[in-house]
N, C-alpha and C. Protein backbone atom coordinates (compact mmCIF):
# COMPACT_ATOMS: atom_id res chain seq x y z
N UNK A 1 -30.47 -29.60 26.37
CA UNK A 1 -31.40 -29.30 25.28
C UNK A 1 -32.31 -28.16 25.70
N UNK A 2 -33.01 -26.98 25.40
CA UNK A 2 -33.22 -26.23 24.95
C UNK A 2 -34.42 -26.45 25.07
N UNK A 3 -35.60 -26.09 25.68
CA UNK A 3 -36.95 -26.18 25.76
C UNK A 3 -37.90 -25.22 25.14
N UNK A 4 -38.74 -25.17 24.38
CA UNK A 4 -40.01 -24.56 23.59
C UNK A 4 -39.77 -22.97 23.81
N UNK A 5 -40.20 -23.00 25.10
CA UNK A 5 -40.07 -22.00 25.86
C UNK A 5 -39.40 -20.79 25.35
N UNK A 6 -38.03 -21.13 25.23
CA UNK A 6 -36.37 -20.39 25.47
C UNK A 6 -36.54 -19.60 24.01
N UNK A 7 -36.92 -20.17 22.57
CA UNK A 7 -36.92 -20.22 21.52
C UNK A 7 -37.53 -18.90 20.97
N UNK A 8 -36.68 -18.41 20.05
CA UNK A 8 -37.36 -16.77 19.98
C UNK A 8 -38.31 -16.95 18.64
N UNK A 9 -39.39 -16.08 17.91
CA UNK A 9 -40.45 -16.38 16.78
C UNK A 9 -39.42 -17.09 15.67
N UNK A 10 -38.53 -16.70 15.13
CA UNK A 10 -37.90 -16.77 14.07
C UNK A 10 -37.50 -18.06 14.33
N UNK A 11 -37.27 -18.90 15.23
CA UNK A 11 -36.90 -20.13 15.36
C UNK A 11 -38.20 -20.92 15.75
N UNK A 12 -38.87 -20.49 16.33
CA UNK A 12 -40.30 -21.48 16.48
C UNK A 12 -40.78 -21.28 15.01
N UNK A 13 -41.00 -20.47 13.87
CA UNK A 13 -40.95 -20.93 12.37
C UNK A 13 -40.79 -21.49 11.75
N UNK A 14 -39.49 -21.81 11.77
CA UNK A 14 -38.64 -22.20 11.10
C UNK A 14 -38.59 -24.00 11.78
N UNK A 15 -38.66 -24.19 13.10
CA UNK A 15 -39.50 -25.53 13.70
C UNK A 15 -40.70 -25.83 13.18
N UNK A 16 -41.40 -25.08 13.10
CA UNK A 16 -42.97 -25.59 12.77
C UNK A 16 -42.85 -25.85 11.26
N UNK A 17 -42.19 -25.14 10.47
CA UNK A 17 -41.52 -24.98 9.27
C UNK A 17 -41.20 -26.78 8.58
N UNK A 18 -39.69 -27.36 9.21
CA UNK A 18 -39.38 -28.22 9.46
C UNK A 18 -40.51 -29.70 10.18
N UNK A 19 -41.20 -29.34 11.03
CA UNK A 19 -42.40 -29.99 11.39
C UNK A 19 -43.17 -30.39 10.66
N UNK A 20 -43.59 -29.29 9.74
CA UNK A 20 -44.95 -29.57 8.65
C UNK A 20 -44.32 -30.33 7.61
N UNK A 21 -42.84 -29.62 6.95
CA UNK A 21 -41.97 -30.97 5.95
C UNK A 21 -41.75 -32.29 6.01
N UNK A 22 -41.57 -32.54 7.48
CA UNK A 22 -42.21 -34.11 7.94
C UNK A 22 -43.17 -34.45 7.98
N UNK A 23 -43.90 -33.65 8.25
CA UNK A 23 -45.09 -34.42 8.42
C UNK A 23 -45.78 -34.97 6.41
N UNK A 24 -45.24 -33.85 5.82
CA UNK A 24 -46.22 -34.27 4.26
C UNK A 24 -44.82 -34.48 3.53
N UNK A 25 -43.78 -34.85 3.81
CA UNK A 25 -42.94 -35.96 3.33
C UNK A 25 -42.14 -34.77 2.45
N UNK A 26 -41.81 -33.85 2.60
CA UNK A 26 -41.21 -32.85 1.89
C UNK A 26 -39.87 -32.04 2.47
N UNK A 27 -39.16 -33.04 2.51
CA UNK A 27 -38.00 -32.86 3.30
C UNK A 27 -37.03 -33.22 1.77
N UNK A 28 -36.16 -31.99 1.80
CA UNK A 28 -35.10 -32.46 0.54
C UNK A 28 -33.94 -33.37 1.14
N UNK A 29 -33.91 -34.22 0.18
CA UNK A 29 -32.78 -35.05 0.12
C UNK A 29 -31.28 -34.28 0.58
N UNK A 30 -30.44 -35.26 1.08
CA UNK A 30 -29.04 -34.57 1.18
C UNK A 30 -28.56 -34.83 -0.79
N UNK A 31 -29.08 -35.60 -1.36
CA UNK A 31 -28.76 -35.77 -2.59
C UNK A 31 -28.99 -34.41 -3.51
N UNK A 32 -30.31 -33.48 -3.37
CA UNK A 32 -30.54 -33.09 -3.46
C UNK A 32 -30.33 -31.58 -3.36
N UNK A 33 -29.60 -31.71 -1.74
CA UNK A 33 -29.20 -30.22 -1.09
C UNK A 33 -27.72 -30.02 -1.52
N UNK A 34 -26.90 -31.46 -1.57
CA UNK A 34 -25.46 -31.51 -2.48
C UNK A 34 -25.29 -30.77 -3.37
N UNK A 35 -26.35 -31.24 -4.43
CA UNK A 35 -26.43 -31.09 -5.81
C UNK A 35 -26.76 -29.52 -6.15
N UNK A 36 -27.64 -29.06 -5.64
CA UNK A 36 -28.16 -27.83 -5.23
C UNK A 36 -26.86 -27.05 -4.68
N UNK A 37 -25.93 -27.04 -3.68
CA UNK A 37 -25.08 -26.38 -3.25
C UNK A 37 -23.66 -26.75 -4.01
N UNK A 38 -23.54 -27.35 -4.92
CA UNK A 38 -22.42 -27.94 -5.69
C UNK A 38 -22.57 -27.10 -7.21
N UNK A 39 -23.67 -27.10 -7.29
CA UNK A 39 -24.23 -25.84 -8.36
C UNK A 39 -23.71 -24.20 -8.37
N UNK A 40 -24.18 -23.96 -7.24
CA UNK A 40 -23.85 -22.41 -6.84
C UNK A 40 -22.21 -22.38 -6.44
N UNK A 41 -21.73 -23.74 -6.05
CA UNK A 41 -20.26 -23.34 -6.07
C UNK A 41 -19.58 -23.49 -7.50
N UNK A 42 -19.74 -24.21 -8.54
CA UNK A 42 -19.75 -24.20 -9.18
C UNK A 42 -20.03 -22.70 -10.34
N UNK A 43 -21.33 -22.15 -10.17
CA UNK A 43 -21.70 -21.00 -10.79
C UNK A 43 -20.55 -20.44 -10.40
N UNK A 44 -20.02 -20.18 -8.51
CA UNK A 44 -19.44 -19.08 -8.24
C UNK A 44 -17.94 -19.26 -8.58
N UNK A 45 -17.10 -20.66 -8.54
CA UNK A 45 -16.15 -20.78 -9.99
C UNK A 45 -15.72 -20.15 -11.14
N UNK A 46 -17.26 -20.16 -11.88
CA UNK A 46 -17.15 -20.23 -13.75
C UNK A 46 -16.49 -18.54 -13.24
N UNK A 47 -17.74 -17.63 -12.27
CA UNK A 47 -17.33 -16.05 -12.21
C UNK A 47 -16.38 -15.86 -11.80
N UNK A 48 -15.83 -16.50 -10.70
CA UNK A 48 -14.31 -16.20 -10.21
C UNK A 48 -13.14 -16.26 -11.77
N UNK A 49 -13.68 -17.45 -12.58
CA UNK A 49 -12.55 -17.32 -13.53
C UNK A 49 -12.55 -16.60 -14.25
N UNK A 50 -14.06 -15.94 -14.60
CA UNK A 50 -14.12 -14.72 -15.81
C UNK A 50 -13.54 -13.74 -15.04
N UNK A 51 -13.82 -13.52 -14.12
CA UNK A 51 -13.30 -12.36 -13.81
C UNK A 51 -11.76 -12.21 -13.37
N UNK A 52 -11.22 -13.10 -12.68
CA UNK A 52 -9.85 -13.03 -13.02
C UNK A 52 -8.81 -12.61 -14.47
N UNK A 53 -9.68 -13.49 -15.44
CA UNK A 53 -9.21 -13.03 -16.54
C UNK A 53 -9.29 -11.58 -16.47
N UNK A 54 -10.34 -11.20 -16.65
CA UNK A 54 -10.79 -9.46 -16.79
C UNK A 54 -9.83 -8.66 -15.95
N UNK A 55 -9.75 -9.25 -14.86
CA UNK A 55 -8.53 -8.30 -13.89
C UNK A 55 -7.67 -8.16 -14.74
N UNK A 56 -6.84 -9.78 -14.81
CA UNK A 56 -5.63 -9.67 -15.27
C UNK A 56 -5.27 -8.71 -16.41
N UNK A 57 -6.28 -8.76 -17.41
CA UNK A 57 -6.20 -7.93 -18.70
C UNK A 57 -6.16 -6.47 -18.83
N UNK A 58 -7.17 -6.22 -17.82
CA UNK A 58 -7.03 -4.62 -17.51
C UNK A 58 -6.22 -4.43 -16.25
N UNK A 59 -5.84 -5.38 -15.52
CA UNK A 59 -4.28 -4.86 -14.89
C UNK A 59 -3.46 -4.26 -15.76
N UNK A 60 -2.99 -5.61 -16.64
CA UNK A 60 -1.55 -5.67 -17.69
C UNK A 60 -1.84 -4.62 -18.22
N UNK A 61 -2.67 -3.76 -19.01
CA UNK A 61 -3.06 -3.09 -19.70
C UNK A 61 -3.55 -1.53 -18.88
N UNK A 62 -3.18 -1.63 -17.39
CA UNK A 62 -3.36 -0.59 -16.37
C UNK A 62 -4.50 0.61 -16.96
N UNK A 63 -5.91 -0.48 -17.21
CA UNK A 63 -7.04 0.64 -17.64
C UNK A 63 -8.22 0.45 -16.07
N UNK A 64 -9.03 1.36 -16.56
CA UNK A 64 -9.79 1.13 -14.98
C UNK A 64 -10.20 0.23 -15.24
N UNK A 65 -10.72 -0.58 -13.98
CA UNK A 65 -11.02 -1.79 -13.47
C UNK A 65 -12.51 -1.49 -12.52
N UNK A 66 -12.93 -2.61 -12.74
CA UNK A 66 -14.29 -2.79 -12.07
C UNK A 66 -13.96 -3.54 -10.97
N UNK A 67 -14.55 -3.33 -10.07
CA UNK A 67 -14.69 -4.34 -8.87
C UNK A 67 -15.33 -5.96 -9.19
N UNK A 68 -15.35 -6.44 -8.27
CA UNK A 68 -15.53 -8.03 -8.70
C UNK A 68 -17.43 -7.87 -8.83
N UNK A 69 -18.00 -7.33 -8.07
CA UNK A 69 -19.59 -7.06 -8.36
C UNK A 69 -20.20 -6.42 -9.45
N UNK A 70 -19.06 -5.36 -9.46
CA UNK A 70 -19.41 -4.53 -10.63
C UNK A 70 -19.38 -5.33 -11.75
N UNK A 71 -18.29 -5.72 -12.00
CA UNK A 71 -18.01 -7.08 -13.14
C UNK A 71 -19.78 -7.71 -13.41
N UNK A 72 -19.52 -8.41 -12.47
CA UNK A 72 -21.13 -9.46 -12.40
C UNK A 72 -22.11 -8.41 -12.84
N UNK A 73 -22.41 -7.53 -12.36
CA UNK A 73 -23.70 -6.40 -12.88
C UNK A 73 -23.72 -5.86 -14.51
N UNK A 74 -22.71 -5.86 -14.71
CA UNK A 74 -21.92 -5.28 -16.03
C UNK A 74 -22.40 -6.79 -16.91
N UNK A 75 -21.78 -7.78 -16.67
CA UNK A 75 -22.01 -8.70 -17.44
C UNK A 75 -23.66 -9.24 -17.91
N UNK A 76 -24.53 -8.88 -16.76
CA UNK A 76 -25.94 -8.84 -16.25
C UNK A 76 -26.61 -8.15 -17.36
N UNK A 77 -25.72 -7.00 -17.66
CA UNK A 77 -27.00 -5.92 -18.38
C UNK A 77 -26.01 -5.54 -19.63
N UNK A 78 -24.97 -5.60 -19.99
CA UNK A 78 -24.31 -5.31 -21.07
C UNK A 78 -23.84 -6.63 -22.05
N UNK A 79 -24.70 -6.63 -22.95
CA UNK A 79 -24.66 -7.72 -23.63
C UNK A 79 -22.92 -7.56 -24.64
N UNK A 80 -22.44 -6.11 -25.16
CA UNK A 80 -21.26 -6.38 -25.52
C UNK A 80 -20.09 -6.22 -24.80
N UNK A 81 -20.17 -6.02 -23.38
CA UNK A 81 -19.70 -6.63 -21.92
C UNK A 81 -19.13 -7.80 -21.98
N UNK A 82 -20.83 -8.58 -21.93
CA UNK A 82 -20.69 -9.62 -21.58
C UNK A 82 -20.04 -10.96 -22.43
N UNK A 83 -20.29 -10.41 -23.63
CA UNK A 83 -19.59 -11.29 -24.94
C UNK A 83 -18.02 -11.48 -25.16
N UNK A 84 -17.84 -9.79 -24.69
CA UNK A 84 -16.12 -9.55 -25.01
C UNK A 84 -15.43 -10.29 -23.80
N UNK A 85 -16.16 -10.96 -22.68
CA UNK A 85 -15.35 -11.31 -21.62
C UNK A 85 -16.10 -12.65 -21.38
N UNK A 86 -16.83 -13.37 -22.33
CA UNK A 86 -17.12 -14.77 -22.21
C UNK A 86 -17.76 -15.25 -21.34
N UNK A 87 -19.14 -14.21 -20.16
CA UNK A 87 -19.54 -14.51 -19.02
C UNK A 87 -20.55 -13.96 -19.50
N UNK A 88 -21.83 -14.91 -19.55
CA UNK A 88 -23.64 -14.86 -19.44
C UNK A 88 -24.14 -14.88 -19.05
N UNK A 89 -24.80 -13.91 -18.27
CA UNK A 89 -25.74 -14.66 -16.77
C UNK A 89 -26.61 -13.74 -17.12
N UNK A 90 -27.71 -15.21 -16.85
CA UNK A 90 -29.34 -14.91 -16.90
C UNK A 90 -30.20 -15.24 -15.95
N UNK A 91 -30.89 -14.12 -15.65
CA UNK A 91 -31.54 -14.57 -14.67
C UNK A 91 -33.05 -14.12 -15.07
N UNK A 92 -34.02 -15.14 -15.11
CA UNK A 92 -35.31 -15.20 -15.45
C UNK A 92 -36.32 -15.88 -14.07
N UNK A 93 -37.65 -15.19 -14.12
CA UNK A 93 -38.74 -15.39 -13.45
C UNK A 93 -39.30 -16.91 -14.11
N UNK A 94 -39.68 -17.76 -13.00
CA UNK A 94 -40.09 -19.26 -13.82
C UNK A 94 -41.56 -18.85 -13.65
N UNK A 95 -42.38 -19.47 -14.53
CA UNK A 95 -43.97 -19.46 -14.94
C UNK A 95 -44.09 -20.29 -13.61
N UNK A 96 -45.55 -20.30 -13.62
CA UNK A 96 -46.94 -21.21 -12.72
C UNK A 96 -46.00 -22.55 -13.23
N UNK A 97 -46.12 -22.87 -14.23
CA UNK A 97 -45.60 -23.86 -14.70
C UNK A 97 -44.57 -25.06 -14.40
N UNK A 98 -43.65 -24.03 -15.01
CA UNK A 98 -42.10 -24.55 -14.62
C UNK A 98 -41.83 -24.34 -13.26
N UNK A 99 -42.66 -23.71 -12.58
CA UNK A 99 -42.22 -24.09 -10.67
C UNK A 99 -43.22 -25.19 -10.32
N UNK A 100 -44.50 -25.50 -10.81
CA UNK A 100 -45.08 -27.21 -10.80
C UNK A 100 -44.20 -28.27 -11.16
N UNK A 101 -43.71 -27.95 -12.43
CA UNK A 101 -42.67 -29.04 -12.96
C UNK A 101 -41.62 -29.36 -11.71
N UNK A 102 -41.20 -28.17 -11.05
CA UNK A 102 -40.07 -28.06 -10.68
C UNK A 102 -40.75 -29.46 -9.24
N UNK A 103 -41.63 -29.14 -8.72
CA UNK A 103 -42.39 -28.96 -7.10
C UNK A 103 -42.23 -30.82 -7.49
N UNK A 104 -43.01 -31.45 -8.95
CA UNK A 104 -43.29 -32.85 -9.26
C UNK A 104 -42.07 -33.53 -9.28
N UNK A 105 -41.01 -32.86 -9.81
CA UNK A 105 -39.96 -33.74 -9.75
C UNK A 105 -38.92 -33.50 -8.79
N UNK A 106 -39.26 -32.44 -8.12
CA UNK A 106 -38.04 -32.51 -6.96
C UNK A 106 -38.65 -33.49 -5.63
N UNK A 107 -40.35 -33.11 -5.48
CA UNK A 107 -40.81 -33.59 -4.31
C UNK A 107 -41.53 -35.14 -5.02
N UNK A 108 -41.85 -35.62 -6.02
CA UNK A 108 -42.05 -36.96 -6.51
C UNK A 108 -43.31 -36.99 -6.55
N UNK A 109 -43.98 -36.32 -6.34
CA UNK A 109 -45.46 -36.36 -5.65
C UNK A 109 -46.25 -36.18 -6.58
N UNK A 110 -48.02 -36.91 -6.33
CA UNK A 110 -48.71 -36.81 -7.85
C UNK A 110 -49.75 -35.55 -7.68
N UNK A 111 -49.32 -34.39 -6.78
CA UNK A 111 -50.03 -33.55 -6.48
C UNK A 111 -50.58 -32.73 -8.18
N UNK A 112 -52.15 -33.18 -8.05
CA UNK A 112 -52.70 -32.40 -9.15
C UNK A 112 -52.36 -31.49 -9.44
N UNK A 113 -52.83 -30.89 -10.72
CA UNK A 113 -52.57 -29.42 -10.98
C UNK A 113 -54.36 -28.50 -10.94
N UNK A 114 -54.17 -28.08 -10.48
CA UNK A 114 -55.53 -27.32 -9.91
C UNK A 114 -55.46 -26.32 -10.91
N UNK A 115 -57.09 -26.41 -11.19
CA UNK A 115 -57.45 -24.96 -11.51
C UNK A 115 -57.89 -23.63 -10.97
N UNK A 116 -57.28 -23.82 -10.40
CA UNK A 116 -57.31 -22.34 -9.27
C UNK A 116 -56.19 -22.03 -9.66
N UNK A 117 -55.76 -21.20 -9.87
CA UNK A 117 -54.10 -20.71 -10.00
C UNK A 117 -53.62 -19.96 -8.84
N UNK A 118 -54.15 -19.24 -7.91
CA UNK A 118 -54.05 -19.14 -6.72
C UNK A 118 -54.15 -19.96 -5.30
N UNK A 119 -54.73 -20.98 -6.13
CA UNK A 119 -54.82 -22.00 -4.98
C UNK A 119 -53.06 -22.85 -5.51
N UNK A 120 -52.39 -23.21 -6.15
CA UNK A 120 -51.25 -23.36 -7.08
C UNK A 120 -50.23 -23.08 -6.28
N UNK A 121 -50.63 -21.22 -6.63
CA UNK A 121 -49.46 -20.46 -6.13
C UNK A 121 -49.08 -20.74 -4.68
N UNK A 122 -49.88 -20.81 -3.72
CA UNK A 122 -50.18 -21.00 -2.33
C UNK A 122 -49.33 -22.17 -2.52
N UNK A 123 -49.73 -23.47 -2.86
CA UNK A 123 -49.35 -24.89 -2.54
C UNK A 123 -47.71 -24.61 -2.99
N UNK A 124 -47.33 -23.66 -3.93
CA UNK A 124 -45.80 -24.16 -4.39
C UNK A 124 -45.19 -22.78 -3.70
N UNK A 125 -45.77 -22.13 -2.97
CA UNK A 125 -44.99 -20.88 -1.89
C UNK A 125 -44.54 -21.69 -0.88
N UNK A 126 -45.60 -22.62 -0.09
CA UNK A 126 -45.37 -22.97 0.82
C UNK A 126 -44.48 -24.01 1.20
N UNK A 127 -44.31 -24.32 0.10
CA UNK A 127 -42.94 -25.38 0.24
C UNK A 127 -41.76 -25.12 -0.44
N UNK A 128 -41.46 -23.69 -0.74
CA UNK A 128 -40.46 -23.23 -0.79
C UNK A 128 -39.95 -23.17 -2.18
N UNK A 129 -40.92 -23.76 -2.95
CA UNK A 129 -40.37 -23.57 -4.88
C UNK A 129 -39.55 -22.31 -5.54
N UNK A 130 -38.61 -22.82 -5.74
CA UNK A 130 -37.77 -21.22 -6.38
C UNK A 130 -38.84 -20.35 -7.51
N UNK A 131 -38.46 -19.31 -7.46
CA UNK A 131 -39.18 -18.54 -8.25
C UNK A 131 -38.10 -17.74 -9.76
N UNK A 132 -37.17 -18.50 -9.48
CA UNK A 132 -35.97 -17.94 -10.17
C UNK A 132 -35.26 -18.90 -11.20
N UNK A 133 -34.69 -18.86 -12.42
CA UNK A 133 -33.86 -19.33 -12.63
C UNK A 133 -32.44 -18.69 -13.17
N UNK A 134 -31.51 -18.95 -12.93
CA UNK A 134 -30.21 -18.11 -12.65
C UNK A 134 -29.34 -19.41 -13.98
N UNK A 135 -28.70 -19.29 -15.47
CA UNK A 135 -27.87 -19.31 -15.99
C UNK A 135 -26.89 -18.90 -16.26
N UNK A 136 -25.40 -19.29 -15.69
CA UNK A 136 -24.35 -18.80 -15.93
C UNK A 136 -23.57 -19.87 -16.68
N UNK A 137 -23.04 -19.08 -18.10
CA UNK A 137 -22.19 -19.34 -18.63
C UNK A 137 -20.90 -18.73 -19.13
N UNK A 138 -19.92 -19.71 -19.31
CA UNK A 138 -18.18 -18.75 -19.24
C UNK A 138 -17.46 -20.91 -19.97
N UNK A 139 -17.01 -19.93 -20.99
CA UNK A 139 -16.23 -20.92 -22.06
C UNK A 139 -16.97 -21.85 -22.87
N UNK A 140 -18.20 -21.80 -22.95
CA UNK A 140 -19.23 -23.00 -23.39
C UNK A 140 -19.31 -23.56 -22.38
N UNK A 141 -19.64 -23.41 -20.71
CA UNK A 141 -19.93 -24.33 -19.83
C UNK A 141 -20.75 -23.92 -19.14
N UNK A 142 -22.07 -24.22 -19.23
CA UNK A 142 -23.59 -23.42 -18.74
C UNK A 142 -23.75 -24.46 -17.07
N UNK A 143 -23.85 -23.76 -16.20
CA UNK A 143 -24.59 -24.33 -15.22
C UNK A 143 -25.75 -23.11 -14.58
N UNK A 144 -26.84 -24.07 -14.91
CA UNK A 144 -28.05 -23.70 -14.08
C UNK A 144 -28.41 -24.14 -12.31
N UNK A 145 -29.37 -22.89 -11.82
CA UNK A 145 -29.52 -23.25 -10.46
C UNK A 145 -30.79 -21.99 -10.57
N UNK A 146 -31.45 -22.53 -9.41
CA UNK A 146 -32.94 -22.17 -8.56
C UNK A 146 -32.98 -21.30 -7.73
N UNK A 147 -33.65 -20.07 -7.30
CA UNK A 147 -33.90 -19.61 -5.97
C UNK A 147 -34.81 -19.47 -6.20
């Protein structure tokens, strides 16, 4: 084992990090981290299939072709893109709000809501609250996820 010492900044962080989540009970569930990583494989699915289609079509049809990123960016910002090839992705900034909501029901906790809004922001930085929400949809099948 590996003593204090040996440990370069980025890992004594990321310890103290882990440290402080024990200590105020804010350690995510494996239920949680599943569900969370079953999501994004999922998201990265729905795109693999839109975009296969899209290959295939402008293969058969030998017109230029986008790369698999390009695809995703295209679909991002071109709304009749994104319609003609059945892939939606949204990605929106969550309010003060909806990252409290997020902080109460992921971490269970009856942590007030303060009127400080900077005092807020602080409490839901520090424990890592996504600031993102990311919707992808392809065939009528929407899955949402957090960063």
């Amino acid at each position: 084992m590996e003593d204090f010492d040996s440990l370069n900044d980025k890992q004594l962080e990321s310890l103290e990090r882990g440290l402080s989540d024990l200590k105020n009970n804010r350690v995510m569930t494996s239920d949680e981290f599943w569900k969370g990583l079953l999501s994004k494989k999922e998201q990265q699915l729905l795109i693999d299939e839109a975009y296969k289609n899209y290959y295939t079509f402008m293969r058969d049809d030998r017109q230029w072709e986008l790369d698999k990123e390009e695809f995703i960016n295209k679909c991002k910002t071109d709304t009749d893109f994104s319609e003609k090839w059945g892939l939606t992705i949204e990605e929106r900034e969550l309010s003060l709000e909806e990252r409290y909501d997020w902080f109460i029901k992921t971490y269970n906790t009856n942590l007030t809501r303060s009127s400080n809004q900077y005092n807020m922001e602080d409490i839901l930085s520090s424990n890592n609250c996504p600031n993102k929400l990311i919707t992808i949809t392809y065939n009528d099948k929407t899955i949402e996820s957090y960063e």
